[in-house]
C-alpha atoms as a PDB file:
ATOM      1  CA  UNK A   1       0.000   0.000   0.000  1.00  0.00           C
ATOM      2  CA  UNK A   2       1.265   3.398  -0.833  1.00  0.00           C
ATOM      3  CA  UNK A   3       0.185   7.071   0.398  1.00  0.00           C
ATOM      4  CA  UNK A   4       0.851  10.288  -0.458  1.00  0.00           C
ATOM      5  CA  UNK A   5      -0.359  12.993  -2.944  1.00  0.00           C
ATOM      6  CA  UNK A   6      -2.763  11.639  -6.029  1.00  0.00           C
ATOM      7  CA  UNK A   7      -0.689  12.425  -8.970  1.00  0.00           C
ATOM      8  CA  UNK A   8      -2.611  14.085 -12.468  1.00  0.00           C
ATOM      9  CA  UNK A   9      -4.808  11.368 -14.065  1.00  0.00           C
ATOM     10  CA  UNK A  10      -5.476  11.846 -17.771  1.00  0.00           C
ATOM     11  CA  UNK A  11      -8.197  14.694 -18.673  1.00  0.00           C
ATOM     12  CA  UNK A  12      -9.007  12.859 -21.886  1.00  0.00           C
ATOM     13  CA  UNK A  13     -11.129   9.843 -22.337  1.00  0.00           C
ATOM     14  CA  UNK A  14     -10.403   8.925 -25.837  1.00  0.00           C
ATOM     15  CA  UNK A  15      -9.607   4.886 -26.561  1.00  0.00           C
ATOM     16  CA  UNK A  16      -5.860   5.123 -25.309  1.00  0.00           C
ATOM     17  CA  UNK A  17      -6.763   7.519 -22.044  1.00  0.00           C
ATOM     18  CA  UNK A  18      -9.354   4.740 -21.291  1.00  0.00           C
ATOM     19  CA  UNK A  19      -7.110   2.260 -21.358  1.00  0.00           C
ATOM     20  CA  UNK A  20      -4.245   4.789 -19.288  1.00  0.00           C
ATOM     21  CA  UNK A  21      -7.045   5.214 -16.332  1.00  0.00           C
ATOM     22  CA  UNK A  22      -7.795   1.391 -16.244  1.00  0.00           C
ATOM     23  CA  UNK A  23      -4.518   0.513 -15.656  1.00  0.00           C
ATOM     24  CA  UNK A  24      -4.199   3.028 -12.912  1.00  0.00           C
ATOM     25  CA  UNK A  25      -7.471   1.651 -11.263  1.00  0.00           C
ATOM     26  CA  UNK A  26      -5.489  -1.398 -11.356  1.00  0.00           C
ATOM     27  CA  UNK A  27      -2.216  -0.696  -9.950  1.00  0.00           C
ATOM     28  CA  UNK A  28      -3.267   2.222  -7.408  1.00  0.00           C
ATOM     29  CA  UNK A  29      -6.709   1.198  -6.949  1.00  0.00           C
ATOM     30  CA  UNK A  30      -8.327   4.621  -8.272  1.00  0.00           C
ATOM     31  CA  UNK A  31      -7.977   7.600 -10.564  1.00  0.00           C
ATOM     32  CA  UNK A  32      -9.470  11.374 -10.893  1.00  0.00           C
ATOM     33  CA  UNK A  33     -11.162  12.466 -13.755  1.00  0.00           C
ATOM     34  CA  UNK A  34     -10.255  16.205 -13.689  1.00  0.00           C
ATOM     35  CA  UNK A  35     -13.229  18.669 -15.288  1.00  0.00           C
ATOM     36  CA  UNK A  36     -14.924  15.835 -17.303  1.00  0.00           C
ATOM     37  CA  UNK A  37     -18.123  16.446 -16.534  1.00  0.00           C
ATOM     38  CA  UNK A  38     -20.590  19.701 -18.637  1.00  0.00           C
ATOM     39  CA  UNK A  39     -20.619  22.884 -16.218  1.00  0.00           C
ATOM     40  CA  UNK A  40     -24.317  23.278 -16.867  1.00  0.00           C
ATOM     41  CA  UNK A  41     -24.892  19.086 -15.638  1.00  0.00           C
ATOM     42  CA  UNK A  42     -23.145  19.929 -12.434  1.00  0.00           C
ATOM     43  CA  UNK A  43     -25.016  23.369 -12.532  1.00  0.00           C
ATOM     44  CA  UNK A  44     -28.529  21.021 -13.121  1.00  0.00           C
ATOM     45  CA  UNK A  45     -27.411  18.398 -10.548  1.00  0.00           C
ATOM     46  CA  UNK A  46     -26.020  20.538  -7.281  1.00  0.00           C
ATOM     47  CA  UNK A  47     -29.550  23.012  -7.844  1.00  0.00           C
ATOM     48  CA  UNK A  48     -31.699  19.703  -7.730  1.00  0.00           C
ATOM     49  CA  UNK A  49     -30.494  18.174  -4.929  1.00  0.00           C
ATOM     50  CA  UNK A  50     -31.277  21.212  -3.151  1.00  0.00           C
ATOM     51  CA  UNK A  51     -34.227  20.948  -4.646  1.00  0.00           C
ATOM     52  CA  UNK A  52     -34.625  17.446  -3.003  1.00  0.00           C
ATOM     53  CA  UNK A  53     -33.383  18.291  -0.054  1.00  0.00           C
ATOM     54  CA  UNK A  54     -36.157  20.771   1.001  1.00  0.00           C
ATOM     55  CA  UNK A  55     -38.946  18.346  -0.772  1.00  0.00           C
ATOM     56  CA  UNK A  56     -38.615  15.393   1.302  1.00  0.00           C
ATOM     57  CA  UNK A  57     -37.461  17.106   4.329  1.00  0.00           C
ATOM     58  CA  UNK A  58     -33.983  14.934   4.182  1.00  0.00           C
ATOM     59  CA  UNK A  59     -31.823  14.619   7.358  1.00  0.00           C
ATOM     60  CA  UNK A  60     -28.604  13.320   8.835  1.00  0.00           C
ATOM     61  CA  UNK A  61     -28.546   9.542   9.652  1.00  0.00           C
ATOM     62  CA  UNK A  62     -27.632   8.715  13.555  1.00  0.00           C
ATOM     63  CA  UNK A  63     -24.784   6.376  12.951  1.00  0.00           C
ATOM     64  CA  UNK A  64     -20.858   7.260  12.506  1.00  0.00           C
ATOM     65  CA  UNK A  65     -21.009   5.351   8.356  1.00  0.00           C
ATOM     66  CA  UNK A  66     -23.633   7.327   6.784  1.00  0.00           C
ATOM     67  CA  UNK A  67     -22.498  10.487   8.914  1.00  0.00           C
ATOM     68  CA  UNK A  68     -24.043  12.402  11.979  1.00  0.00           C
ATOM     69  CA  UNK A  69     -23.465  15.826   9.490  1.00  0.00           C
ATOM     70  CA  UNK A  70     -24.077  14.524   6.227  1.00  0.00           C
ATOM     71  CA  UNK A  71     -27.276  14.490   3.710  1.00  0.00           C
ATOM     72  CA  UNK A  72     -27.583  11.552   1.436  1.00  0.00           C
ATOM     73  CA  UNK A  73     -30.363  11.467  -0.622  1.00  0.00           C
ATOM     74  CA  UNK A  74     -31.449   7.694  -2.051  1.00  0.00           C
ATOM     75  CA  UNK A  75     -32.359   6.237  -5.475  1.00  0.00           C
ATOM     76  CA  UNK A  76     -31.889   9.370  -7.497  1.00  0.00           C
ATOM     77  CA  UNK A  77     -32.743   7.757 -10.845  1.00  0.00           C
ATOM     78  CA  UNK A  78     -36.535   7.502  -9.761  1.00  0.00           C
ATOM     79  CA  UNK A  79     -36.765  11.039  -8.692  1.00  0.00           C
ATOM     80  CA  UNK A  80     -36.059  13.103 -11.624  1.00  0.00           C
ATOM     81  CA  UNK A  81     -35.229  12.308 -15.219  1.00  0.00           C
ATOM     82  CA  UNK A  82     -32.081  14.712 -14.954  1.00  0.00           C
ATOM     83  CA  UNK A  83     -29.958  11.928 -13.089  1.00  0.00           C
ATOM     84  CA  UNK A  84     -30.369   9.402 -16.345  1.00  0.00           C
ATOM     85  CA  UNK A  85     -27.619  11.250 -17.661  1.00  0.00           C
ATOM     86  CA  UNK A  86     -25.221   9.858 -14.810  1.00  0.00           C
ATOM     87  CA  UNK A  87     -25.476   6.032 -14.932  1.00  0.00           C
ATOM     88  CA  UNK A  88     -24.140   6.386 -18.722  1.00  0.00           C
ATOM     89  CA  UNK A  89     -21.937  10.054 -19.168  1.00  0.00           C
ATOM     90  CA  UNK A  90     -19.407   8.944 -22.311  1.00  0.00           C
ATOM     91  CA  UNK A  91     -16.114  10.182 -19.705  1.00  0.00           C
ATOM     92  CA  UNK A  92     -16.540   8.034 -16.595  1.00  0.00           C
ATOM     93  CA  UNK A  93     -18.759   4.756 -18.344  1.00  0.00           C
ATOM     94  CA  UNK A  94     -15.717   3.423 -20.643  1.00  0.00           C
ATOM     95  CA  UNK A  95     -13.676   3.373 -18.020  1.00  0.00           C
ATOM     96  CA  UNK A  96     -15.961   1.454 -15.356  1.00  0.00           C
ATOM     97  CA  UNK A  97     -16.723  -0.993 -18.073  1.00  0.00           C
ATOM     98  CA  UNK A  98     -13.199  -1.091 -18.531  1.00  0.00           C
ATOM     99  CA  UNK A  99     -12.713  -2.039 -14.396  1.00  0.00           C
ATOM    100  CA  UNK A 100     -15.446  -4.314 -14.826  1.00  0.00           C
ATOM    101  CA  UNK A 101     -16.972  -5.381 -18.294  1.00  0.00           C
ATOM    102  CA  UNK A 102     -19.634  -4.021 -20.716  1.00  0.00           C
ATOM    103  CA  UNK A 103     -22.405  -6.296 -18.419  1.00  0.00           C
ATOM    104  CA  UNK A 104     -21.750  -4.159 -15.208  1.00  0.00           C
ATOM    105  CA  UNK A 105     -24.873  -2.614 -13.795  1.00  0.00           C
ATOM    106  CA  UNK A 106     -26.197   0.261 -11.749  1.00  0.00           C
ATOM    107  CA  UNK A 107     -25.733  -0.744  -8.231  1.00  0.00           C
ATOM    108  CA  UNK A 108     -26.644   2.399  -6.334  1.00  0.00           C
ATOM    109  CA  UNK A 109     -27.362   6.300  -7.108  1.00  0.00           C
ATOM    110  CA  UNK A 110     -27.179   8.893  -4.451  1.00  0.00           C
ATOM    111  CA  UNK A 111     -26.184  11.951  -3.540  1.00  0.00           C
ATOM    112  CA  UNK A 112     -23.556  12.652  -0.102  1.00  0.00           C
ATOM    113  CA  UNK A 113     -23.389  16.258   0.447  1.00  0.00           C
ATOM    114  CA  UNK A 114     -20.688  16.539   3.814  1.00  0.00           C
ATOM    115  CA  UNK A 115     -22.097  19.533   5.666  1.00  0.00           C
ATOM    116  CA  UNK A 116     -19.638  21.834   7.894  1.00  0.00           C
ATOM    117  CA  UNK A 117     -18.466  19.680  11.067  1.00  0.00           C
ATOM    118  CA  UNK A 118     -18.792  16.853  10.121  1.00  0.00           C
ATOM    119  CA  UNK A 119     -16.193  13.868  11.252  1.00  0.00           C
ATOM    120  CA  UNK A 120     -13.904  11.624   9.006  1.00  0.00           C
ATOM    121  CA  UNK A 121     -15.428   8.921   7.886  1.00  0.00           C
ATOM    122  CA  UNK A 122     -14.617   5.192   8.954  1.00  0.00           C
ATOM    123  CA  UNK A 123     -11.762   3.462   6.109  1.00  0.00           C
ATOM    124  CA  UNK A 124     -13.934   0.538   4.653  1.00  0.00           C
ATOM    125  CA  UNK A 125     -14.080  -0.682   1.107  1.00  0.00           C
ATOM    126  CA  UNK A 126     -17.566  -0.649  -1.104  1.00  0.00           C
ATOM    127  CA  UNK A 127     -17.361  -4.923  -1.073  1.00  0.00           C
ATOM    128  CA  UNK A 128     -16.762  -5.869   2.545  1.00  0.00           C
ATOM    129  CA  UNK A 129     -19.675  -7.362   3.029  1.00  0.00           C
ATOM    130  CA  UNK A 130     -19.188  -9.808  -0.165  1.00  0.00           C
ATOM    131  CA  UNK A 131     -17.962 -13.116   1.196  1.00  0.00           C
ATOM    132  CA  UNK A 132     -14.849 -13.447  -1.485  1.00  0.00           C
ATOM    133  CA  UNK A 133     -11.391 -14.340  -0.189  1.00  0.00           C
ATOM    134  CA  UNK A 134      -9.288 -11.169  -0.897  1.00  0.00           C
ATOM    135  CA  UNK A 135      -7.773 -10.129  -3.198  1.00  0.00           C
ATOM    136  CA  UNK A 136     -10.094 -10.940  -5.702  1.00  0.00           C
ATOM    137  CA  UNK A 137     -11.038 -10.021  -9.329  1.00  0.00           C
ATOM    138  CA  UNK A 138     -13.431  -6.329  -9.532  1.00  0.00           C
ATOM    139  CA  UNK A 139     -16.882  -6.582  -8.369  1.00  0.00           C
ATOM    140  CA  UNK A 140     -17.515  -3.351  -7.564  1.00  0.00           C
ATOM    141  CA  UNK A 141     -16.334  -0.135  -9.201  1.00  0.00           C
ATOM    142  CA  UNK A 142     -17.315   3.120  -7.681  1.00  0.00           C
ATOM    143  CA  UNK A 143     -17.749   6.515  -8.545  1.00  0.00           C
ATOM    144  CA  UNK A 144     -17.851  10.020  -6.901  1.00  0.00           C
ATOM    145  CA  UNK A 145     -18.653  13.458  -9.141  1.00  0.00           C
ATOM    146  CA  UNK A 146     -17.725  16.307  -7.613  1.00  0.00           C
ATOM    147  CA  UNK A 147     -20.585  18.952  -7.553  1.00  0.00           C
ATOM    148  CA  UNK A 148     -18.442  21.484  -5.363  1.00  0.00           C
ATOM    149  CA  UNK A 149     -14.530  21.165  -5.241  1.00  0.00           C
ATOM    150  CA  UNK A 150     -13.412  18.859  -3.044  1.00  0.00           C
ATOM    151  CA  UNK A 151     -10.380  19.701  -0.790  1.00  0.00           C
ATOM    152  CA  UNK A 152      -8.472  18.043   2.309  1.00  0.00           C
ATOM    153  CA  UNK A 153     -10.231  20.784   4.619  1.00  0.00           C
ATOM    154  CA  UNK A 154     -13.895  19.972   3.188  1.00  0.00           C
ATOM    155  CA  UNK A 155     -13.854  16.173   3.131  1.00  0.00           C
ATOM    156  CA  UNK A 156     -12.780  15.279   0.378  1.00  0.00           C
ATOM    157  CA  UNK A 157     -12.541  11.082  -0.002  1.00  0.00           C
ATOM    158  CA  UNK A 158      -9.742  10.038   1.828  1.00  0.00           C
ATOM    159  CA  UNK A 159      -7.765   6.789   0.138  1.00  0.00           C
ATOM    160  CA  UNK A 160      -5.750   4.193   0.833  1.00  0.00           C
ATOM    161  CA  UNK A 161      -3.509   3.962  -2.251  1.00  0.00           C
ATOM    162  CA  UNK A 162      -2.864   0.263  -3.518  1.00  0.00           C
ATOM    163  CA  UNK A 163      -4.912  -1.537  -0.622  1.00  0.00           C
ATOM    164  CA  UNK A 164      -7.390  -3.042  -3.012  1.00  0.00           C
ATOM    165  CA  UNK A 165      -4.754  -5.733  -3.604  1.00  0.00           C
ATOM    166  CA  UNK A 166      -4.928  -6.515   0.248  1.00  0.00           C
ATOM    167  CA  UNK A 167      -5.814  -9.718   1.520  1.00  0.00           C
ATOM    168  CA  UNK A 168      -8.672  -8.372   3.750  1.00  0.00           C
ATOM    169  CA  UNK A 169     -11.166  -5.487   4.245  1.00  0.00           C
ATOM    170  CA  UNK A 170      -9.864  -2.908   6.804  1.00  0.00           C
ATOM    171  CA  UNK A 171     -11.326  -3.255  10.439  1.00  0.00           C
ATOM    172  CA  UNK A 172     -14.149  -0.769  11.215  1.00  0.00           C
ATOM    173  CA  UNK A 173     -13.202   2.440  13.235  1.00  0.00           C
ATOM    174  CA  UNK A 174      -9.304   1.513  13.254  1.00  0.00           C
ATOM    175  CA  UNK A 175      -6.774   4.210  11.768  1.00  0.00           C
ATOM    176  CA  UNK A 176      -5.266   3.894   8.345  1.00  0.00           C
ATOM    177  CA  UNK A 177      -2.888   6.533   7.088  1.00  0.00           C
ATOM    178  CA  UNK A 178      -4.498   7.959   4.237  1.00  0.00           C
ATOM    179  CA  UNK A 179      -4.545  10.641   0.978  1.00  0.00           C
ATOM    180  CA  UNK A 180      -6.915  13.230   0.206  1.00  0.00           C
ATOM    181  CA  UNK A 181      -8.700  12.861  -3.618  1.00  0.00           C
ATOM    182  CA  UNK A 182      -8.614  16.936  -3.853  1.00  0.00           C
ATOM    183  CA  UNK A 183     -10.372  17.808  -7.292  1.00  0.00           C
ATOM    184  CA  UNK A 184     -11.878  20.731  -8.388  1.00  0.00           C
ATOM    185  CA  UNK A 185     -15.889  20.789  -9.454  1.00  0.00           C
ATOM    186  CA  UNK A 186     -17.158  19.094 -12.514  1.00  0.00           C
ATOM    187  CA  UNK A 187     -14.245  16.102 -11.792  1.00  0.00           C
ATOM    188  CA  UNK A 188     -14.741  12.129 -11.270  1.00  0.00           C
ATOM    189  CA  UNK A 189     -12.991   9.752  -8.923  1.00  0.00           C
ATOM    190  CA  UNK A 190     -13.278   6.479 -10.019  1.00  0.00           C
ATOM    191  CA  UNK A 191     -12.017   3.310  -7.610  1.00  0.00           C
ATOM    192  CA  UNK A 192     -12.174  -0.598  -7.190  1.00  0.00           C
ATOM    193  CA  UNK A 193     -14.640  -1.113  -4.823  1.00  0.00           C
ATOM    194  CA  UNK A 194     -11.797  -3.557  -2.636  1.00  0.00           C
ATOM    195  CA  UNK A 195      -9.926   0.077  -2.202  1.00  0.00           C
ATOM    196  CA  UNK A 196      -9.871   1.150   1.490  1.00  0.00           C
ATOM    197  CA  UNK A 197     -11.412   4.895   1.808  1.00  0.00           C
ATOM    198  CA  UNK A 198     -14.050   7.199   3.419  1.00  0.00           C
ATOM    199  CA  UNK A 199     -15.239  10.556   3.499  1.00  0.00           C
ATOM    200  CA  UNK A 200     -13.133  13.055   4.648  1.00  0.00           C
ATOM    201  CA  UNK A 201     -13.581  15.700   7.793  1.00  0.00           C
ATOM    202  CA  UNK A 202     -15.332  18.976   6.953  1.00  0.00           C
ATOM    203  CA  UNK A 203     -13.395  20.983   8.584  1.00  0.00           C
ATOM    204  CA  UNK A 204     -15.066  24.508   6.665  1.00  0.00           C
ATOM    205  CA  UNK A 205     -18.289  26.443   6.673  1.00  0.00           C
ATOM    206  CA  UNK A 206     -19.294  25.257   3.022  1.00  0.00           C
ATOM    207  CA  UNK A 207     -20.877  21.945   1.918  1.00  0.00           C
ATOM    208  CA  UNK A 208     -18.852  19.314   0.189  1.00  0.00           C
ATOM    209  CA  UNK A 209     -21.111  18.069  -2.368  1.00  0.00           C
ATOM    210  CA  UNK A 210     -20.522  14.749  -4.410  1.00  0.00           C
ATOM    211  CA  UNK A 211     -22.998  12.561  -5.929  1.00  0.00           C
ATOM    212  CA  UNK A 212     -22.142   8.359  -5.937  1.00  0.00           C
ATOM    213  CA  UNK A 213     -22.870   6.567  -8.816  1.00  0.00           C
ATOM    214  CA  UNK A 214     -21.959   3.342  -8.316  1.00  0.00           C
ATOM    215  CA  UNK A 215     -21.617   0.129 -10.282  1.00  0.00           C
ATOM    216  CA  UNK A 216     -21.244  -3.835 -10.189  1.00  0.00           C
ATOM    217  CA  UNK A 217     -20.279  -6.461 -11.899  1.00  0.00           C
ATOM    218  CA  UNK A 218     -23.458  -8.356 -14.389  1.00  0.00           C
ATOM    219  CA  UNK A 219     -22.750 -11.685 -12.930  1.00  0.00           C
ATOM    220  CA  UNK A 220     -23.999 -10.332  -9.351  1.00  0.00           C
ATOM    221  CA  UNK A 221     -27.640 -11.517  -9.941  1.00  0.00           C
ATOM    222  CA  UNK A 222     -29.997 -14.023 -10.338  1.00  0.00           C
ATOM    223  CA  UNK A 223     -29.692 -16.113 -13.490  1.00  0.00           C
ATOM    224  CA  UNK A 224     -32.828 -15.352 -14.134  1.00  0.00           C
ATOM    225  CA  UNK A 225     -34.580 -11.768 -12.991  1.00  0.00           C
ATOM    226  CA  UNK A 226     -37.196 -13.249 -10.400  1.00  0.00           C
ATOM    227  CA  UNK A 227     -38.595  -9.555  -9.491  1.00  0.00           C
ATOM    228  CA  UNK A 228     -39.843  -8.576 -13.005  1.00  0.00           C
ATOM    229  CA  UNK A 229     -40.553 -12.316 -14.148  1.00  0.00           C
ATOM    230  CA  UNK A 230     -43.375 -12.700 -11.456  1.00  0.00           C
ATOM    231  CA  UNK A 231     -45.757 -10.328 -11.495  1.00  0.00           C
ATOM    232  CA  UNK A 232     -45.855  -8.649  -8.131  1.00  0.00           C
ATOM    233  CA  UNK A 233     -49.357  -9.544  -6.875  1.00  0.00           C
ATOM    234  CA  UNK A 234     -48.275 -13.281  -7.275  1.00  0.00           C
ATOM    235  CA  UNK A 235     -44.947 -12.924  -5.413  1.00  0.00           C
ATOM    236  CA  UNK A 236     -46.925 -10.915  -2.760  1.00  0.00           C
ATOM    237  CA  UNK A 237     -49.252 -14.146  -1.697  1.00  0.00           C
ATOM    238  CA  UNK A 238     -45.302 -16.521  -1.587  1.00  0.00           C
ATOM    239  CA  UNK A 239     -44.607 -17.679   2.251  1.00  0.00           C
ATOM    240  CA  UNK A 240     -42.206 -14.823   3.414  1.00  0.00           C
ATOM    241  CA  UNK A 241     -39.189 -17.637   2.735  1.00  0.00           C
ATOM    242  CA  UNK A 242     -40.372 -17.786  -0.894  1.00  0.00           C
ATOM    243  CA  UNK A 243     -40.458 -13.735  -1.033  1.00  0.00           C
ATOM    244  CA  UNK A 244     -36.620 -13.839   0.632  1.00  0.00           C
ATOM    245  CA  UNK A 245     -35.534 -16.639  -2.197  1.00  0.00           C
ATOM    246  CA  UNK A 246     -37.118 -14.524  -5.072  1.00  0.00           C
ATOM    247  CA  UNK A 247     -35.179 -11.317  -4.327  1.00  0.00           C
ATOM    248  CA  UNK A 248     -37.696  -9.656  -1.691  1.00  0.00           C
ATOM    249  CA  UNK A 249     -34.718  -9.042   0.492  1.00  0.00           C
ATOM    250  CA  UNK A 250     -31.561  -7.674   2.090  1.00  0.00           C
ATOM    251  CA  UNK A 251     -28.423  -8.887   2.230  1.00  0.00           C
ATOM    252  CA  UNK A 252     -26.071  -8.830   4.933  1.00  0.00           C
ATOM    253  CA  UNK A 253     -28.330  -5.565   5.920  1.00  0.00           C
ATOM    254  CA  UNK A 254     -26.866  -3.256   2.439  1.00  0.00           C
ATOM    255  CA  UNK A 255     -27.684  -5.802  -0.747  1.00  0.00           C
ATOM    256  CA  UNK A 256     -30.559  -5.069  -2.471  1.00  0.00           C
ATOM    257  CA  UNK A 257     -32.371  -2.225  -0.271  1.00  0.00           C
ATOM    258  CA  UNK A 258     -34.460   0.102  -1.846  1.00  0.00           C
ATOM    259  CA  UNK A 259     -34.111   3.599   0.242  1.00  0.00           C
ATOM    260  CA  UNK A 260     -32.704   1.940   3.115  1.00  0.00           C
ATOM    261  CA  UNK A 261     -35.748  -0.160   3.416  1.00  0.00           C
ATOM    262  CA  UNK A 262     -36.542  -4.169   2.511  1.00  0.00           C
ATOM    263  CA  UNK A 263     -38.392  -4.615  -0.981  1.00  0.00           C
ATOM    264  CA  UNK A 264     -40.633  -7.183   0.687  1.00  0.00           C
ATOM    265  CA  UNK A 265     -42.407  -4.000   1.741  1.00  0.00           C
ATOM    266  CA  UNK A 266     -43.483  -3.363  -2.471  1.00  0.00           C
ATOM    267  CA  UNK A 267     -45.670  -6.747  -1.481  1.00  0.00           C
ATOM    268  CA  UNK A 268     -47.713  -5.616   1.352  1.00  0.00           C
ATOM    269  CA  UNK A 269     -47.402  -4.160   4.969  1.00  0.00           C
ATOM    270  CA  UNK A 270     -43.675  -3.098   6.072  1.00  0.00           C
ATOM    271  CA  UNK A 271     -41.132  -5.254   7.253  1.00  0.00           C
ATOM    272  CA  UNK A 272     -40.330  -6.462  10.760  1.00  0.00           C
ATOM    273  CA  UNK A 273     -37.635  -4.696  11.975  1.00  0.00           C
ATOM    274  CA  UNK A 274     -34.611  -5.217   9.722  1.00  0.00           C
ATOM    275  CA  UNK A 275     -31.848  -2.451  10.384  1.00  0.00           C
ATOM    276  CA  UNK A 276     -29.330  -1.517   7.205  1.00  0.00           C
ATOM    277  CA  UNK A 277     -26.202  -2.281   8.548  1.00  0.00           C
ATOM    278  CA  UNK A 278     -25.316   1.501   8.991  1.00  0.00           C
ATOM    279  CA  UNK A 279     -27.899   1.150  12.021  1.00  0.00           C
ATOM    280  CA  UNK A 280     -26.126  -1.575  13.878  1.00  0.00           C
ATOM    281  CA  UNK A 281     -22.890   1.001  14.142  1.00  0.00           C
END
């Protein structure tokens, strides 16, 4: 494992600066897109998510992961057409399908805006809760567009250079020595989900503003797609194992939620009590 200062990353994304950020994804784990994305997108996308915000009355989550001083807003791509531009923007997709291959998916959407005060957060990587010995080929590749510049003082995502090759996920709440992804607004940091990292401390009185768009790998689903094969008023009379087996729940409390809450509850009455995993820490 390495630290120090992220070095320039390529601003082009033509065939042979694809190739140049894959390769750095694969040695140091991540790389920065610097100014990639349109000024009027990040214009369109910071104004929304205020927008959102003050809509659904959006707060702080009580536990030390998602952040005691940080707004993350869920499952952007159902709220407003503007975010379909994300998942597939021509600078950042090559080079996840690159990490991963043309079959990768969209795993999550979400915005994480780190408000003034705010603590680091924990070091953990995006595919600790998969249960593959480490290391082990790319499951995950993640994102993060920076809507506001992102800076050592603000929070910017601290990294642990090269420790996606490590054989094991970091232990929760321990210290790691770290680096700070500074980039300016309208840039894209793009990692290996088995790279240690976390949001940074916010040490100013502005927002740091980033939205996640996050991938995995094709083969990370059912052979067959269970949830849009039966039609839900069939899957909603199944015995609540049936309903698990189908896809009706979560995963090691993260897989598969839908706004931090089970998809059994698209059947019929809410859940019992099933906490994300962010709840239990």
């Amino acid at each position: 494992m390495t630290t120090g200062t992220p070095t320039a990353s390529p601003k082009s994304t033509g065939t042979d600066d694809v190739s140049a950020h894959v390769e750095r994804i694969r040695e140091q784990g991540y790389t920065i897109l610097p100014g990639v994305i349109e000024p009027d997108l990040v214009d369109a996308l910071h104004d929304d998510l205020l927008r959102l915000e003050a809509l659904y009355d959006v707060q702080p989550a009580p536990n030390s992961f998602e952040g005691h001083a940080t707004v993350r807003i869920y499952n952007l791509l159902a709220l407003d057409r503007l975010y379909e531009r994300v998942p597939v923007h021509p600078a950042v997709l090559p080079i996840v399908e690159g990490v991963l291959d043309r079959g990768c998916l969209v795993s999550s959407l979400s915005s994480i805006s780190i408000l003034p005060g705010e603590r680091a957060q924990p070091i953990h990587a995006d595919d600790q809760l998969i249960p593959l010995p480490k290391p082990h080929v790319p499951t995950v590749c993640n994102t993060m567009w920076a809507l506001t510049d992102f800076t050592e003082a603000n929070g910017a995502t601290r990294l642990v250079a090269g420790s996606h090759r490590a054989d094991s996920s970091p232990d929760y709440g321990a210290h790691y020595d770290s680096i700070a992804a500074e980039m300016t607004r309208g840039s894209v940091l793009v990692w290996n989900g088995s790279l240690w990292h976390g949001g940074g401390a916010n040490t100013t009185d502005g927002r740091r503003v980033g939205i996640a768009m996050n991938y995995c790998a094709g083969w990370i689903r059912q052979q067959e797609n269970q949830q849009l094969g039966i039609p839900r008023d069939i899957a909603a009379r199944f015995d609540d194992r049936l309903r698990e087996l189908v896809g009706y729940s979560v995963y090691n409390g993260l897989i598969g939620h839908i706004n931090k809450h089970s998809p059994v509850e698209m059947l019929d009455a809410p859940s019992a009590d099933s906490p994300m995993v962010w709840d239990k820490i």
